[in-house]
PDB file of N, CA and C in Angstrom:
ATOM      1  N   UNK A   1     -11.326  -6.234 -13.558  1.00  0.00           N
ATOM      2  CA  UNK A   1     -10.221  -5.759 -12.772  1.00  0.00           C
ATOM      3  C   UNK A   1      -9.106  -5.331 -13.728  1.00  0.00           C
ATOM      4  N   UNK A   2      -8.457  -4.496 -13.295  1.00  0.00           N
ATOM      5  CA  UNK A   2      -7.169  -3.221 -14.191  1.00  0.00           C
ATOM      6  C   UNK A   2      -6.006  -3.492 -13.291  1.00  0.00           C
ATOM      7  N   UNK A   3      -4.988  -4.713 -13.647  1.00  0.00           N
ATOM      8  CA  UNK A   3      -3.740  -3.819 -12.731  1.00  0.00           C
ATOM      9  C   UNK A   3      -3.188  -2.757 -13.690  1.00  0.00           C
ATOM     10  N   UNK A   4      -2.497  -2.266 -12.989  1.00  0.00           N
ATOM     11  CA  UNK A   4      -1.389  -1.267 -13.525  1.00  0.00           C
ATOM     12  C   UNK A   4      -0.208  -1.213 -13.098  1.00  0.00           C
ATOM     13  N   UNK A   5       1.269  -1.462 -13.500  1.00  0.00           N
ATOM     14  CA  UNK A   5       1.908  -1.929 -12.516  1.00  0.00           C
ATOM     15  C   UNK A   5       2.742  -0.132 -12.580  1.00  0.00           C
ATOM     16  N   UNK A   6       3.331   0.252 -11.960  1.00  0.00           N
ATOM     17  CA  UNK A   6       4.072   1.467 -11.123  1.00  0.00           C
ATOM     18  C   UNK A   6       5.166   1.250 -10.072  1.00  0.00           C
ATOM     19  N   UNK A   7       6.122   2.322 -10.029  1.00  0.00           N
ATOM     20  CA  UNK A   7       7.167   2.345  -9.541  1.00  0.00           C
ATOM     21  C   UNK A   7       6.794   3.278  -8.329  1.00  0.00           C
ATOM     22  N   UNK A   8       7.975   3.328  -7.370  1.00  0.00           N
ATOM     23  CA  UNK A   8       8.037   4.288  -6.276  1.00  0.00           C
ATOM     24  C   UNK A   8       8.064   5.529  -6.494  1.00  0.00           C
ATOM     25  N   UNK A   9       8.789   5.381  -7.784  1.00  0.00           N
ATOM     26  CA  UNK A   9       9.159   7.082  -8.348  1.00  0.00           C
ATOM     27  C   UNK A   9       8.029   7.541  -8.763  1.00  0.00           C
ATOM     28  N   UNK A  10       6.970   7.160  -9.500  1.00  0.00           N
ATOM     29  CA  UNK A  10       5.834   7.451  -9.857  1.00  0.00           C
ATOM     30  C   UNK A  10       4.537   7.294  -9.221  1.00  0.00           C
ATOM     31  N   UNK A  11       4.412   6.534  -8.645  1.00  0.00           N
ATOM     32  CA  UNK A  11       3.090   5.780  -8.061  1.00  0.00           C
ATOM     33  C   UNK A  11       2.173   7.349  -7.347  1.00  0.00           C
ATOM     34  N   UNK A  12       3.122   8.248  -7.114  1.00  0.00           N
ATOM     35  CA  UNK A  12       2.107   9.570  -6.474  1.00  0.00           C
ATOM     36  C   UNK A  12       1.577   9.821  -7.910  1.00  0.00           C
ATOM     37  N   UNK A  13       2.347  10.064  -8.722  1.00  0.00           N
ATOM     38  CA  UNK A  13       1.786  10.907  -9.757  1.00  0.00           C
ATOM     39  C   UNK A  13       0.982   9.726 -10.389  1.00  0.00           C
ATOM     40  N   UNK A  14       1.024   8.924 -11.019  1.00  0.00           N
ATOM     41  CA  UNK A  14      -0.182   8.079 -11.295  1.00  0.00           C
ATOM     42  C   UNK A  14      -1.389   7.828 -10.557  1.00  0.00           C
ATOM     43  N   UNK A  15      -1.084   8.235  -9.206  1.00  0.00           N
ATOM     44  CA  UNK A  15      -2.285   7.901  -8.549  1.00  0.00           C
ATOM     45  C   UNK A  15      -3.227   9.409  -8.726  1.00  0.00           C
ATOM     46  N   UNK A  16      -2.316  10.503  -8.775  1.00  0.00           N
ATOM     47  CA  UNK A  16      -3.115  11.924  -8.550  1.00  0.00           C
ATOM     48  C   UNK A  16      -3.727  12.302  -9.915  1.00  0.00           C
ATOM     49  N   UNK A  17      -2.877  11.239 -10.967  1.00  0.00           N
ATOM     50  CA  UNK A  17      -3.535  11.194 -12.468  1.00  0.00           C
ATOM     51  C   UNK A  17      -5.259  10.556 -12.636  1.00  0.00           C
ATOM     52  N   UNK A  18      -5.180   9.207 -11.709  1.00  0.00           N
ATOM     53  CA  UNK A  18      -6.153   8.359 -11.879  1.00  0.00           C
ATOM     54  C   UNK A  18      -6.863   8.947 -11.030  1.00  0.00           C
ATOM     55  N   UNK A  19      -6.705   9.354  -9.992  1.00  0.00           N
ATOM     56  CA  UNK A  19      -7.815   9.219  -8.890  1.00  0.00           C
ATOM     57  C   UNK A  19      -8.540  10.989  -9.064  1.00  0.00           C
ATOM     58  N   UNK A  20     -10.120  10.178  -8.600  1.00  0.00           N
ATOM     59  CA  UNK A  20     -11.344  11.235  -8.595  1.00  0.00           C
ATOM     60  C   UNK A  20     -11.964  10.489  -7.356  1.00  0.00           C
ATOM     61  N   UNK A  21     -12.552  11.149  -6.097  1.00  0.00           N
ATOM     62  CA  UNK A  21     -12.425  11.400  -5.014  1.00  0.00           C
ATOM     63  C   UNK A  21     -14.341  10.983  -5.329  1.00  0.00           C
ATOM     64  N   UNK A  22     -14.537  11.579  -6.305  1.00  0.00           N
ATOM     65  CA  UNK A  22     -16.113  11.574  -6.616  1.00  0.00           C
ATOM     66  C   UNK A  22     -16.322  10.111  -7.320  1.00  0.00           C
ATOM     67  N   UNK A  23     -15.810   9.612  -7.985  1.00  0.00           N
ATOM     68  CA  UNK A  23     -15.759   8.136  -8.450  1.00  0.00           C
ATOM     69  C   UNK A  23     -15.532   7.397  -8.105  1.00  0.00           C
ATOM     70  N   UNK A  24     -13.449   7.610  -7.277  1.00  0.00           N
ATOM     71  CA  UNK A  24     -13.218   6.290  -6.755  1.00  0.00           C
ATOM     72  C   UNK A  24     -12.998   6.066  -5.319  1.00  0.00           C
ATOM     73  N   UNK A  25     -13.223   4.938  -4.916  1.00  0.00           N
ATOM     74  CA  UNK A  25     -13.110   4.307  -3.628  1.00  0.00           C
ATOM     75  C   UNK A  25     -11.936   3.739  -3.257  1.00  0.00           C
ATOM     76  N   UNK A  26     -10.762   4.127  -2.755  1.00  0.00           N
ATOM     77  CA  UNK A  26      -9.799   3.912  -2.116  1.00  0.00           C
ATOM     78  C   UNK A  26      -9.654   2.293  -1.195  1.00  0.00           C
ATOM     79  N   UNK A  27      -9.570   0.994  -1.552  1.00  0.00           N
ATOM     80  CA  UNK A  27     -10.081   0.221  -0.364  1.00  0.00           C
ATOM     81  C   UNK A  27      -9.080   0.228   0.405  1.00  0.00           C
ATOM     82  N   UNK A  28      -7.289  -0.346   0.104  1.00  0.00           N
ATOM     83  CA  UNK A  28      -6.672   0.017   1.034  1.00  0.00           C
ATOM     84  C   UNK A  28      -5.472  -0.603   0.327  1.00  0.00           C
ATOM     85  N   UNK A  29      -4.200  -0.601   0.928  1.00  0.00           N
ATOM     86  CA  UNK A  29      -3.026  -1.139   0.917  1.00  0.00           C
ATOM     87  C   UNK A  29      -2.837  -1.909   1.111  1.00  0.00           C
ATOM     88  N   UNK A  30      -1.850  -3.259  -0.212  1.00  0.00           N
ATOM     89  CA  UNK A  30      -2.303  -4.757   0.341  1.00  0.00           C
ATOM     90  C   UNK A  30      -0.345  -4.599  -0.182  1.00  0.00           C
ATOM     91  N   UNK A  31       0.052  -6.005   0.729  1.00  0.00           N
ATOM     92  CA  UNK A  31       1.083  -6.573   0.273  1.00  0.00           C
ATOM     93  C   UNK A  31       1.025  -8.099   0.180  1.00  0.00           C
ATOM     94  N   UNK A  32       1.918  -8.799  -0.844  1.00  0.00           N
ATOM     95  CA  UNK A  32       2.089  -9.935  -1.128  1.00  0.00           C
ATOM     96  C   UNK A  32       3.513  -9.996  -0.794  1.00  0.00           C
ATOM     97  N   UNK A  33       3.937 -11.171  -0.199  1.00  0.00           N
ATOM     98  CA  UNK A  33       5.042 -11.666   0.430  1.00  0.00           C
ATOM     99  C   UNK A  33       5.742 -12.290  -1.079  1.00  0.00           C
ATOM    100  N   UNK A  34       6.460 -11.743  -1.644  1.00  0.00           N
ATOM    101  CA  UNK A  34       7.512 -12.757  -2.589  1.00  0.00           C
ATOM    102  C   UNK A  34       8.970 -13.024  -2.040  1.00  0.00           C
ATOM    103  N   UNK A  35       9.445 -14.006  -2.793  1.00  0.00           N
ATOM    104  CA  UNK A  35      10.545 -14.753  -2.985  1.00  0.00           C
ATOM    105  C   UNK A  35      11.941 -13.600  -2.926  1.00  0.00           C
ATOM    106  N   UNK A  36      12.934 -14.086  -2.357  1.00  0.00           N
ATOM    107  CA  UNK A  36      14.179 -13.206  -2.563  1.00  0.00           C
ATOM    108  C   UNK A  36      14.139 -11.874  -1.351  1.00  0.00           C
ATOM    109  N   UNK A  37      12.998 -12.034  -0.703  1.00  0.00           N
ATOM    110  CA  UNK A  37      13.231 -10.723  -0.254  1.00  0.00           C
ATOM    111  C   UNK A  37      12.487  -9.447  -0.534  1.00  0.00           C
ATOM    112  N   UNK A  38      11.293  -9.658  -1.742  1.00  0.00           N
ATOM    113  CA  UNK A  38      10.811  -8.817  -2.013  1.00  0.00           C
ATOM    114  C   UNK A  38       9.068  -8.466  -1.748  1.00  0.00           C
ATOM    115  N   UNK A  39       8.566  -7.817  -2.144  1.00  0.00           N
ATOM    116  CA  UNK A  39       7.413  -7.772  -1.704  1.00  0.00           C
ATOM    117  C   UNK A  39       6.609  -6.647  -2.891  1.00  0.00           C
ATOM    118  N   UNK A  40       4.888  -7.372  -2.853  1.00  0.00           N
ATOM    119  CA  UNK A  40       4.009  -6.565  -4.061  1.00  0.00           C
ATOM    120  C   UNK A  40       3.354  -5.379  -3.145  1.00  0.00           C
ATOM    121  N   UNK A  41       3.566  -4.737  -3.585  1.00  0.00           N
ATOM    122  CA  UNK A  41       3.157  -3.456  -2.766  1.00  0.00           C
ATOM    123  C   UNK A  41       1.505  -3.089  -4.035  1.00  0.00           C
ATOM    124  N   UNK A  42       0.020  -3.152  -3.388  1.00  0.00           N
ATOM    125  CA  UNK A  42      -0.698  -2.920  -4.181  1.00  0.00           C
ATOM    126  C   UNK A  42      -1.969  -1.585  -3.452  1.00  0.00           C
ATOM    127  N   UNK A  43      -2.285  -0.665  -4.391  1.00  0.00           N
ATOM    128  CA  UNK A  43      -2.880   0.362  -4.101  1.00  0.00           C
ATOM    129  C   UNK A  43      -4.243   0.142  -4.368  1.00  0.00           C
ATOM    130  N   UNK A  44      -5.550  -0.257  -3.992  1.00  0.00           N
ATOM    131  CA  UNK A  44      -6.859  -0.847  -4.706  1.00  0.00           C
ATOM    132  C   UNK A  44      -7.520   0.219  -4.511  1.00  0.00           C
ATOM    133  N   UNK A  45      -8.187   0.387  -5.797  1.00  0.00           N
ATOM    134  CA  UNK A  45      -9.195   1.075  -5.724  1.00  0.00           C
ATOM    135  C   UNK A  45     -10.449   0.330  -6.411  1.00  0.00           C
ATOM    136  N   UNK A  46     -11.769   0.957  -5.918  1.00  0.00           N
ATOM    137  CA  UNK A  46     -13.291   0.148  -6.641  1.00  0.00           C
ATOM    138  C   UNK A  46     -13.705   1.307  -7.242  1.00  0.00           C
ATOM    139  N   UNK A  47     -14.760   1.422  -8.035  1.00  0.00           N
ATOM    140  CA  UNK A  47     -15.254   2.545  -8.633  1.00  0.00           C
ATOM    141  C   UNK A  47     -16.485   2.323  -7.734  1.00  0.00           C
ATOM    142  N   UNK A  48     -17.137   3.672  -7.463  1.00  0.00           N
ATOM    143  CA  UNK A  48     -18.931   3.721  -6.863  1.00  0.00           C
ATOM    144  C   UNK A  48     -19.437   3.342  -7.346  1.00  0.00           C
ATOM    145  N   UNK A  49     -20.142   3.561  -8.578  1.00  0.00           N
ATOM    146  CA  UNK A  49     -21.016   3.280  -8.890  1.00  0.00           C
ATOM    147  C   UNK A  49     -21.139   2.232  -9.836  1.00  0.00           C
ATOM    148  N   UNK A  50     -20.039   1.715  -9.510  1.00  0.00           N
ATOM    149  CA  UNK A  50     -19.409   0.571 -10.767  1.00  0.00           C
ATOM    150  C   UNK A  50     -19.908  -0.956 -10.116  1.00  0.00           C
ATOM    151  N   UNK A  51     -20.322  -2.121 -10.555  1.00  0.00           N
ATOM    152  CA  UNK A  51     -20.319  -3.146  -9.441  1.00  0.00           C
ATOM    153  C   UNK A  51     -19.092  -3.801  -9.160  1.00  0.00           C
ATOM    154  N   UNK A  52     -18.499  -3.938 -10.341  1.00  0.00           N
ATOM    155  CA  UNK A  52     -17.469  -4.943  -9.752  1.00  0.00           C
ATOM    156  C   UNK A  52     -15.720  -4.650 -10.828  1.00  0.00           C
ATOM    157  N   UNK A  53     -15.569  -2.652 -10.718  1.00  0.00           N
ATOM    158  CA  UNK A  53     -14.823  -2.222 -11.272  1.00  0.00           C
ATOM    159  C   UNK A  53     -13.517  -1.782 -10.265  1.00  0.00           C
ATOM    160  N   UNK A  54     -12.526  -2.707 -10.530  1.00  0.00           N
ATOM    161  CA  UNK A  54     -11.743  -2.816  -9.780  1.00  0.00           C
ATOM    162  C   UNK A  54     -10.239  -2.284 -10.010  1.00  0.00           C
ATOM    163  N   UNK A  55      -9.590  -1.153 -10.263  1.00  0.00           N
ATOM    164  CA  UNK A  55      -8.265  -0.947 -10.020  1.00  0.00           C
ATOM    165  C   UNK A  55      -6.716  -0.904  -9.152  1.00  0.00           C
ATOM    166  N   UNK A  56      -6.289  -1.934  -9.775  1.00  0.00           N
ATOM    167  CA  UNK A  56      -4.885  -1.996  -8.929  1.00  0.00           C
ATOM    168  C   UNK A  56      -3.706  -1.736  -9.472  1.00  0.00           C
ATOM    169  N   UNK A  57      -2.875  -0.527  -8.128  1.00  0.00           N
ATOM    170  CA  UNK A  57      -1.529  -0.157  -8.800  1.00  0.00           C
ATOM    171  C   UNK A  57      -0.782  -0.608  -7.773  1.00  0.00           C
ATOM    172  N   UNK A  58       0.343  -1.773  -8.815  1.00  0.00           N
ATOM    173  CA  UNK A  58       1.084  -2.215  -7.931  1.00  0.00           C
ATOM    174  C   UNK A  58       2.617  -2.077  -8.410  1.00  0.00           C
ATOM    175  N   UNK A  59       3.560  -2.314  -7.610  1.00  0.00           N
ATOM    176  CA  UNK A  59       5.097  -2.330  -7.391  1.00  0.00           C
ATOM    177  C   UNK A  59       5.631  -2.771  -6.847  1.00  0.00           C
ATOM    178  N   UNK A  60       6.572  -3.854  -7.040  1.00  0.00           N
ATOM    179  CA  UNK A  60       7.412  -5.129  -6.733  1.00  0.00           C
ATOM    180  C   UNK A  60       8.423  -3.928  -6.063  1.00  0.00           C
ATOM    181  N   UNK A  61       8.750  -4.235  -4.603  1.00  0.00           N
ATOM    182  CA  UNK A  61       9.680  -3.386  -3.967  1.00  0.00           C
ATOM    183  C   UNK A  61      10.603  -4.088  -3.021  1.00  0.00           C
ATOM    184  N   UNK A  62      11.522  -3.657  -2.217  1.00  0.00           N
ATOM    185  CA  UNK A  62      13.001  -4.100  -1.664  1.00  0.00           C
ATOM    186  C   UNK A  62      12.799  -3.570  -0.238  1.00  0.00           C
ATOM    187  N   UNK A  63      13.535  -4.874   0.583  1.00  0.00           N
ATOM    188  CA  UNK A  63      13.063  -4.632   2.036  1.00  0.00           C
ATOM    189  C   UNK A  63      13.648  -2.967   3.026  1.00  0.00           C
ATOM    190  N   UNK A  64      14.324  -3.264   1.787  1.00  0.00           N
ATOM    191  CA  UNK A  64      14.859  -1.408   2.233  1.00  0.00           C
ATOM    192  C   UNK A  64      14.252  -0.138   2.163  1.00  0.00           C
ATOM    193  N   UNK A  65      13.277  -0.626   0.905  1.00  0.00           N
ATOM    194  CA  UNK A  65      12.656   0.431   0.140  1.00  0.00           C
ATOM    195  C   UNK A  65      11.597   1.523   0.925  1.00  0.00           C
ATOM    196  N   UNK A  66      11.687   2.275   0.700  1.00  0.00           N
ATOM    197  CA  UNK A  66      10.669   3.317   1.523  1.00  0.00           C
ATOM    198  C   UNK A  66       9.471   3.731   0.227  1.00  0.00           C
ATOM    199  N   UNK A  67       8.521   3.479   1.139  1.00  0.00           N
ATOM    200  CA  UNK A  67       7.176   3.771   0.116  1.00  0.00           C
ATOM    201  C   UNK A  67       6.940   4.994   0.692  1.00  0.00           C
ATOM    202  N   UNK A  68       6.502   5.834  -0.960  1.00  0.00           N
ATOM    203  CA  UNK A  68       6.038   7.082  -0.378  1.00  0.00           C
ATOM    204  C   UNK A  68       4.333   7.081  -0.443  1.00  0.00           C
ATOM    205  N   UNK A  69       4.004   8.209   0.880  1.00  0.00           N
ATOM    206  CA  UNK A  69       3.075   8.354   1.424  1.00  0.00           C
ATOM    207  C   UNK A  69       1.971   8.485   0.123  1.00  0.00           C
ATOM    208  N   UNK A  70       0.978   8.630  -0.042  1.00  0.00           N
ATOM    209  CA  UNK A  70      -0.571   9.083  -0.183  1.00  0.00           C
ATOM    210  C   UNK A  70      -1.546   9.755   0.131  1.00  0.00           C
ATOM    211  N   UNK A  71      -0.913  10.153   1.284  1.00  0.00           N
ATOM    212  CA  UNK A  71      -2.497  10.702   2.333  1.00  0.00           C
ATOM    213  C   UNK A  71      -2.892  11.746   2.049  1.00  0.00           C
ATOM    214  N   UNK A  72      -1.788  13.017   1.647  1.00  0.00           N
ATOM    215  CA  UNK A  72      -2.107  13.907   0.884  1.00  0.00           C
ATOM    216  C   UNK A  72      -2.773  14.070  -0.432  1.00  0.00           C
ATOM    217  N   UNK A  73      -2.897  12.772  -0.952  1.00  0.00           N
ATOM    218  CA  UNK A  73      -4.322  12.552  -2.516  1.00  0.00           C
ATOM    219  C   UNK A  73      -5.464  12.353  -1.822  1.00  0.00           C
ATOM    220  N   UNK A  74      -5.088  10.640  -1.062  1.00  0.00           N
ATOM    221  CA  UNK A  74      -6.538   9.952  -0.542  1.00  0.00           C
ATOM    222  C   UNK A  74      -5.786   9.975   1.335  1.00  0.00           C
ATOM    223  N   UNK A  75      -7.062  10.869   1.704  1.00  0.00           N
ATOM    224  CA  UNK A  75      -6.506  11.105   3.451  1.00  0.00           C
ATOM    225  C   UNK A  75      -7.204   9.442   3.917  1.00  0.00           C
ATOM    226  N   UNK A  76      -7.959   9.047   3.610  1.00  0.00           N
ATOM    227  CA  UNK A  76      -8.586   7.814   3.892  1.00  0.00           C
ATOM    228  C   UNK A  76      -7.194   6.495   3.574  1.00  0.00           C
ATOM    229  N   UNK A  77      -5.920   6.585   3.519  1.00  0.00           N
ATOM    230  CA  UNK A  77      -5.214   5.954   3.381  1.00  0.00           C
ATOM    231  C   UNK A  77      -4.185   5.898   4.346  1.00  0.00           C
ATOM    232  N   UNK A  78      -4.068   6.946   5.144  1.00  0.00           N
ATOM    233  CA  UNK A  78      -3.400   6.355   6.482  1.00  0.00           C
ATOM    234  C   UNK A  78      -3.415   5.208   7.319  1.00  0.00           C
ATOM    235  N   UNK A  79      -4.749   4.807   7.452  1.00  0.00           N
ATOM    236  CA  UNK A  79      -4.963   3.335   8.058  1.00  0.00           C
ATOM    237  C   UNK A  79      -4.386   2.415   7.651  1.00  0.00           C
ATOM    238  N   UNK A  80      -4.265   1.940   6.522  1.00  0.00           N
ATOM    239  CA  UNK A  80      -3.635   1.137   5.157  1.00  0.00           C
ATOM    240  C   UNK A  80      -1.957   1.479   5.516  1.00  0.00           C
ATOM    241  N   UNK A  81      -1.819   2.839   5.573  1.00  0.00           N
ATOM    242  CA  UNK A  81       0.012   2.621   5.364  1.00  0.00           C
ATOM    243  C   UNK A  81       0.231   2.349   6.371  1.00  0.00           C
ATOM    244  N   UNK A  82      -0.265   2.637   7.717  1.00  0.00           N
ATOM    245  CA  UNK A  82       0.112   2.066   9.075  1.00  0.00           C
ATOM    246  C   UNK A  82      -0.486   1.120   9.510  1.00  0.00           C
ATOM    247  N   UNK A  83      -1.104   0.148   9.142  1.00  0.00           N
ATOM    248  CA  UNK A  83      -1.235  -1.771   9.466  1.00  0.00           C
ATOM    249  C   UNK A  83       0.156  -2.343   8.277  1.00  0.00           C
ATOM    250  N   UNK A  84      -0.035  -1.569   6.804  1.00  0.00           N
ATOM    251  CA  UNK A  84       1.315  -2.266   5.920  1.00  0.00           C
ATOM    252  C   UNK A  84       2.602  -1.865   6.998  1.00  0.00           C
ATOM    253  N   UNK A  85       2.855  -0.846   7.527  1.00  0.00           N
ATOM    254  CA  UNK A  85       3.998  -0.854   8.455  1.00  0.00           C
ATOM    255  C   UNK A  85       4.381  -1.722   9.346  1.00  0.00           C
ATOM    256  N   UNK A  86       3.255  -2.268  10.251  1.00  0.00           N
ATOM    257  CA  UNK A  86       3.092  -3.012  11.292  1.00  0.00           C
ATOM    258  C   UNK A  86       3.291  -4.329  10.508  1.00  0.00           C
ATOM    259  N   UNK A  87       2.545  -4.829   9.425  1.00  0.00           N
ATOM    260  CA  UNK A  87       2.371  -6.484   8.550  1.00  0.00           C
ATOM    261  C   UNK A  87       3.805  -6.584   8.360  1.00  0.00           C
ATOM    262  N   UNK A  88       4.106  -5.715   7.224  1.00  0.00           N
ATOM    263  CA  UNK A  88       5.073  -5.973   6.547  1.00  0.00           C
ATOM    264  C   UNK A  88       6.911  -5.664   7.286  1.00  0.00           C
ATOM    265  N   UNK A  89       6.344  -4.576   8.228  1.00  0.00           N
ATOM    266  CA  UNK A  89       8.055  -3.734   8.473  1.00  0.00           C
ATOM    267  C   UNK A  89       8.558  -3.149   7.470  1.00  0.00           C
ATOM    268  N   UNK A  90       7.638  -2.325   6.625  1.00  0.00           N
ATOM    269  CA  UNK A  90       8.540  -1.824   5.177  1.00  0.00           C
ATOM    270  C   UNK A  90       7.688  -0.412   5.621  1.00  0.00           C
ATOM    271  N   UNK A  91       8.904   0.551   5.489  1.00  0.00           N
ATOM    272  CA  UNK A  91       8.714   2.109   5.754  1.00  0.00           C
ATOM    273  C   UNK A  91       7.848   2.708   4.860  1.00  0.00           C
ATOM    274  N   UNK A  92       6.579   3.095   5.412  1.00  0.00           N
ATOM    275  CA  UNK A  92       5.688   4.268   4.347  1.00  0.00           C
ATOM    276  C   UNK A  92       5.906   5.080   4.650  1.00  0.00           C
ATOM    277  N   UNK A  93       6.589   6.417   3.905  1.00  0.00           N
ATOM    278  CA  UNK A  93       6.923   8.115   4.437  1.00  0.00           C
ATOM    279  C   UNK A  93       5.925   8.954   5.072  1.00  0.00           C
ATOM    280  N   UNK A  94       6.515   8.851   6.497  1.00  0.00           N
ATOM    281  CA  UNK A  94       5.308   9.314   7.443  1.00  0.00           C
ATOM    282  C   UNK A  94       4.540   8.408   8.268  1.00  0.00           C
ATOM    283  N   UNK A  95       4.338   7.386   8.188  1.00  0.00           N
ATOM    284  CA  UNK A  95       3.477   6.453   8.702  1.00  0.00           C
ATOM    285  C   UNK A  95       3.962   5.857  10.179  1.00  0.00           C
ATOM    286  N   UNK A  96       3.701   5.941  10.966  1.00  0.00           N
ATOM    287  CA  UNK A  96       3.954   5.173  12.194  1.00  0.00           C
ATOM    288  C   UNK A  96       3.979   4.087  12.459  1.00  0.00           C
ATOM    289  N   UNK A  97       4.725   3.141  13.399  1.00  0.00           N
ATOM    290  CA  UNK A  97       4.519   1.648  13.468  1.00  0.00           C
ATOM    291  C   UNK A  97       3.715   1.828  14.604  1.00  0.00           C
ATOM    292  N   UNK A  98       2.654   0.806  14.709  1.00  0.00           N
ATOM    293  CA  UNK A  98       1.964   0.204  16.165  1.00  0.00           C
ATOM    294  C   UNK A  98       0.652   0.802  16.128  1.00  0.00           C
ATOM    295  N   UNK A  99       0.288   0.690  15.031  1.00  0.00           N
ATOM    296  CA  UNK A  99      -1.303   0.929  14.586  1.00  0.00           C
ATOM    297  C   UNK A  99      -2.011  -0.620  15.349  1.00  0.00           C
ATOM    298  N   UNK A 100      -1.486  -1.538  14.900  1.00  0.00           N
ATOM    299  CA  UNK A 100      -2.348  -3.056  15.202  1.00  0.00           C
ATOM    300  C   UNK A 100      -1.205  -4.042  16.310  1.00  0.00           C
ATOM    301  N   UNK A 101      -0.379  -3.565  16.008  1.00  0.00           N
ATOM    302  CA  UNK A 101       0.611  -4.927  17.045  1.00  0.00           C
ATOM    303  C   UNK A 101       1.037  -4.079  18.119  1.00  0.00           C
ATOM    304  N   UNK A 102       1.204  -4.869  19.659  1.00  0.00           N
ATOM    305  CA  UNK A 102       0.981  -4.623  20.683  1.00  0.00           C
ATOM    306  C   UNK A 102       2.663  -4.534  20.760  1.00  0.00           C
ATOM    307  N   UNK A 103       3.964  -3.941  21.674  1.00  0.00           N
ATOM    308  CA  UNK A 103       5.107  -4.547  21.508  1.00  0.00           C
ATOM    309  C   UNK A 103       5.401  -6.034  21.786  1.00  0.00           C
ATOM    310  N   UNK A 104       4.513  -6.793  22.759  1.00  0.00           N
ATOM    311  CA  UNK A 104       5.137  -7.968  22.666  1.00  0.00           C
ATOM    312  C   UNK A 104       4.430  -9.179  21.603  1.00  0.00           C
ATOM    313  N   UNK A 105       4.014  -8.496  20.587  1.00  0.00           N
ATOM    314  CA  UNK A 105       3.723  -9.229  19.524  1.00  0.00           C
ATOM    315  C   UNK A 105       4.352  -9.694  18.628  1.00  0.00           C
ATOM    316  N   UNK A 106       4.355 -10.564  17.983  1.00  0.00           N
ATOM    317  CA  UNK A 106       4.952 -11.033  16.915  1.00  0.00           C
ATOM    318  C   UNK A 106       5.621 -10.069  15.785  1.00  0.00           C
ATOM    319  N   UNK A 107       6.298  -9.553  15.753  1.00  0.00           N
ATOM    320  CA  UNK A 107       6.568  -7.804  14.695  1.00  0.00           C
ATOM    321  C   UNK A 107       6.666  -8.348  13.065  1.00  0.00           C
ATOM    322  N   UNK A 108       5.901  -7.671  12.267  1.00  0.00           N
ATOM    323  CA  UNK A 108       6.305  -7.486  10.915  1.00  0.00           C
ATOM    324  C   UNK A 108       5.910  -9.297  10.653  1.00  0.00           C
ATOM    325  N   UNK A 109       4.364  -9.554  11.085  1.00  0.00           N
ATOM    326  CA  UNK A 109       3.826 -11.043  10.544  1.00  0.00           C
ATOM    327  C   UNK A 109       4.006 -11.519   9.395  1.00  0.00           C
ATOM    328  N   UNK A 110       3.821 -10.800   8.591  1.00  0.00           N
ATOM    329  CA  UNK A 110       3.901 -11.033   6.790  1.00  0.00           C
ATOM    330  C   UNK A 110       4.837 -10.441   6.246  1.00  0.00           C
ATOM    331  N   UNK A 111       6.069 -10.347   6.826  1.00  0.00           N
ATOM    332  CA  UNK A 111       7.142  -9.946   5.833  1.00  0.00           C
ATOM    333  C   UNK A 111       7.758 -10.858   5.646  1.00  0.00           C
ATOM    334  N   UNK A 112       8.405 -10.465   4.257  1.00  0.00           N
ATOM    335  CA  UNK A 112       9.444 -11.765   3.576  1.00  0.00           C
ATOM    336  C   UNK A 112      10.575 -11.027   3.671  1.00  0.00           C
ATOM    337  N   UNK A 113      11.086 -10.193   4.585  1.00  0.00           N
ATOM    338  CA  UNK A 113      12.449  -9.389   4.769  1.00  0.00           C
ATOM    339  C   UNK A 113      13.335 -10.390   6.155  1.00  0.00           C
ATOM    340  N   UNK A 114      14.432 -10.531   6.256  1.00  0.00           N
ATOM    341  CA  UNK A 114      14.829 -11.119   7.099  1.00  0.00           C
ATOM    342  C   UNK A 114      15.265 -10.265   8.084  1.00  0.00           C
ATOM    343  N   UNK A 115      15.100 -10.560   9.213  1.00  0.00           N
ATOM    344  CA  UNK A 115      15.114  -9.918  10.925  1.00  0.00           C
ATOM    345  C   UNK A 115      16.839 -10.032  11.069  1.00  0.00           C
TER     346      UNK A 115
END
C-alpha cells in the first residue's frame, strides 16, 4: 500500500497525473473522523492486475472545506462523493445530498463537524 498525502488545491491534478483508466481501479471515497473538527478525506485506488497494490490519496480537511469533484477523471466516482456527502456533511463540488439517508434520518452519521 502507497499513501500519498495531497491537498484540495491539487488532488485533481495528482489524480489526472496518477490515474490510467486501463490499470487502475477507482474503489471509492473514504473519510476518517479526526479530532478538532477535522476530517481524512481518502481517494483509493487498487491496481487490476496487481493482487494486493493499493493506492491512497489523502487530505486532512476543515468542516467548511469544499472538496473538489472527480467525476470528470473517474465518472465511477460519483457514488463515493454522494454517500461522503450524506456520512460526513462535507461539500463535494457538484455532488448532491440524499444518495443513502432518508430525511428523517440521522444526517451526516460520521462527521466530526459540529451541528
Amino acid at each position: 500500500m502507497k499513501k500519498i498525502e495531497v491537498t484540495l488545491n491539487n488532488v485533481r491534478e495528482e489524480i489526472l497525473e496518477f490515474y490510467d483508466a486501463k490499470k487502475w481501479h477507482f474503489l471509492t471515497l473514504n473519510g476518517v473522523a479526526l479530532e478538532d473538527e477535522k476530517t481524512e478525506i481518502q481517494w483509493i485506488f487498487s491496481q487490476y492486475e496487481a493482487f494486493d497494490e493499493i493506492v491512497i490519496m489523502f487530505a486532512e480537511i476543515a468542516c467548511g472545506d469544499v472538496v473538489p469533484s472527480i467525476v470528470d477523471i473517474v465518472p465511477s466516482a460519483i457514488i463515493s462523493q454522494r454517500e461522503f456527502v450524506d456520512m460526513f456533511g462535507i461539500e463535494v463540488d457538484g455532488s448532491e445530498k440524499g444518495l443513502y439517508l432518508d430525511q428523517d434520518s440521522l444526517q451526516m452519521p460520521l462527521s466530526s463537524c459540529k451541528v
